[in-house]
Protein backbone atom coordinates (compact mmCIF):
# COMPACT_ATOMS: atom_id res chain seq x y z
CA UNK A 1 0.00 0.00 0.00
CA UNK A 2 0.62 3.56 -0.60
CA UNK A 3 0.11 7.30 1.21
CA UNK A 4 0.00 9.71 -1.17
CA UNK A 5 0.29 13.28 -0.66
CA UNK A 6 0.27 16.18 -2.96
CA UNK A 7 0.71 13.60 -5.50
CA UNK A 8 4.17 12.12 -3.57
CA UNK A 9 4.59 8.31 -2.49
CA UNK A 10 5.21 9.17 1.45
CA UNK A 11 5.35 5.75 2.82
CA UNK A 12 5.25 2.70 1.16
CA UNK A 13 4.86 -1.06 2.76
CA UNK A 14 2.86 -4.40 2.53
CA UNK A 15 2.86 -4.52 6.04
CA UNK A 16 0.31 -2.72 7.24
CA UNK A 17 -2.21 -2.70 10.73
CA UNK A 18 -5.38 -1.55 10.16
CA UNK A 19 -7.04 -0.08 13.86
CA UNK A 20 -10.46 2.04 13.85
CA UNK A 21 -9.94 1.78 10.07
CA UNK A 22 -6.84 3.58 10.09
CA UNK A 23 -3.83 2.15 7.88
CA UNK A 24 -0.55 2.55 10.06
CA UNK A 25 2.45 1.77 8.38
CA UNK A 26 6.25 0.85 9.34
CA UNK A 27 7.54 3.95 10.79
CA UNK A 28 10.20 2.71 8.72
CA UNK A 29 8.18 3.37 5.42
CA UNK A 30 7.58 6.37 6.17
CA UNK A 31 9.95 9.19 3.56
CA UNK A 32 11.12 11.65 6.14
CA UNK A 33 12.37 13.57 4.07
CA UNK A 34 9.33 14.86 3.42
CA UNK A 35 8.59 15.01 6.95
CA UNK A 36 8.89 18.14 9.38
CA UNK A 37 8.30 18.51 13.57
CA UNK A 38 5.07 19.14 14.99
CA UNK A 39 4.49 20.01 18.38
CA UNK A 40 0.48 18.75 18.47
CA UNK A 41 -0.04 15.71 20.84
CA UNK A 42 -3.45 13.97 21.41
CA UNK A 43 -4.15 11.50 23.91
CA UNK A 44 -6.34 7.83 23.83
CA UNK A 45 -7.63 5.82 26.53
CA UNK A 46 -6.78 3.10 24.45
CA UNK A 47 -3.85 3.38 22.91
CA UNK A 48 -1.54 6.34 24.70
CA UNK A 49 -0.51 9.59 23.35
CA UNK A 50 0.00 10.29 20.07
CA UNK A 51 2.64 12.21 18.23
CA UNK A 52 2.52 14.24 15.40
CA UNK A 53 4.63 14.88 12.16
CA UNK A 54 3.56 17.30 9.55
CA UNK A 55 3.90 16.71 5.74
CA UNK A 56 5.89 18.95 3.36
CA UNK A 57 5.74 18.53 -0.22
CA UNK A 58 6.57 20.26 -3.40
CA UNK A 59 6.01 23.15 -1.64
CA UNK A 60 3.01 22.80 0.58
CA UNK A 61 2.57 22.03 4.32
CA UNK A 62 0.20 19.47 5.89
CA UNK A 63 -0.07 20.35 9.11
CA UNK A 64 -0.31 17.54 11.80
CA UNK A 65 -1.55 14.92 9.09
CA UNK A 66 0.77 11.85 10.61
CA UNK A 67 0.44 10.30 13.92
CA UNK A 68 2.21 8.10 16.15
CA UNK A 69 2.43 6.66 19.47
CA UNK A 70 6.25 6.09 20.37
CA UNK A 71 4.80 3.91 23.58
CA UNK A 72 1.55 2.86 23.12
CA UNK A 73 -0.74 1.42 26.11
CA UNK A 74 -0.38 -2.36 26.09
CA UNK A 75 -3.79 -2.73 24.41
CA UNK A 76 -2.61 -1.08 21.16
CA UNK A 77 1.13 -2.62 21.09
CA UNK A 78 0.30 -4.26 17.40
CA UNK A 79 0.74 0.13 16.09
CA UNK A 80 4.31 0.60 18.13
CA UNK A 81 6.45 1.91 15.43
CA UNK A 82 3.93 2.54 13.05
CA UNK A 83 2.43 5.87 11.33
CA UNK A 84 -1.26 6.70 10.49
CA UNK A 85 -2.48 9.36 8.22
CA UNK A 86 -5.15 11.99 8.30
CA UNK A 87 -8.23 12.55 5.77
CA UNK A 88 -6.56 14.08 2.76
CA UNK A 89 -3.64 11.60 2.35
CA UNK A 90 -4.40 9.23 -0.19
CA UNK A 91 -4.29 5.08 0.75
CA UNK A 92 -4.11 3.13 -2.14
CA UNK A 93 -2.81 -0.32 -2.94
């Protein structure tokens, strides 16, 4: 599977987990290079608190539209080291 920004591959993997029918990929997949900091956090009962990254391509800035939770609650260990995507970035196979 792909996520598809701005018309950019971002990440890229087979291996994905799909949770409240959100595709997180390998952290690993993910291009940082089109990647910059954000400072946003969230927080799930659930699953912990999440992380953010912002996107930055060709030009244009995504705020806050990848998430992550570096130590998830034990309940959501399967998404440790794995990204997730807001609306507007594309999944496709």
């Amino acid at each position: 599977m792909k996520a598809i920004w701005n018309g950019v591959v971002v990440a890229e993997s087979d291996d994905i987990v799909i949770v409240e029918g959100n595709h997180y990929f390998p952290k690993a997949s993910l291009k940082s290079e089109y990647t910059t900091f954000s400072n946003h956090r969230s927080s799930c009962v659930w699953k912990g608190q999440a992380y953010y990254l912002s996107l930055f391509v060709n030009g244009e800035m995504n705020p806050d539209s990848v998430w992550y939770y570096p130590e998830p609650v034990e309940s959501a260990a399967e998404i440790k080291d794995r990204v997730a995507f807001k609306a507007g970035v594309s999944i496709v196979d």
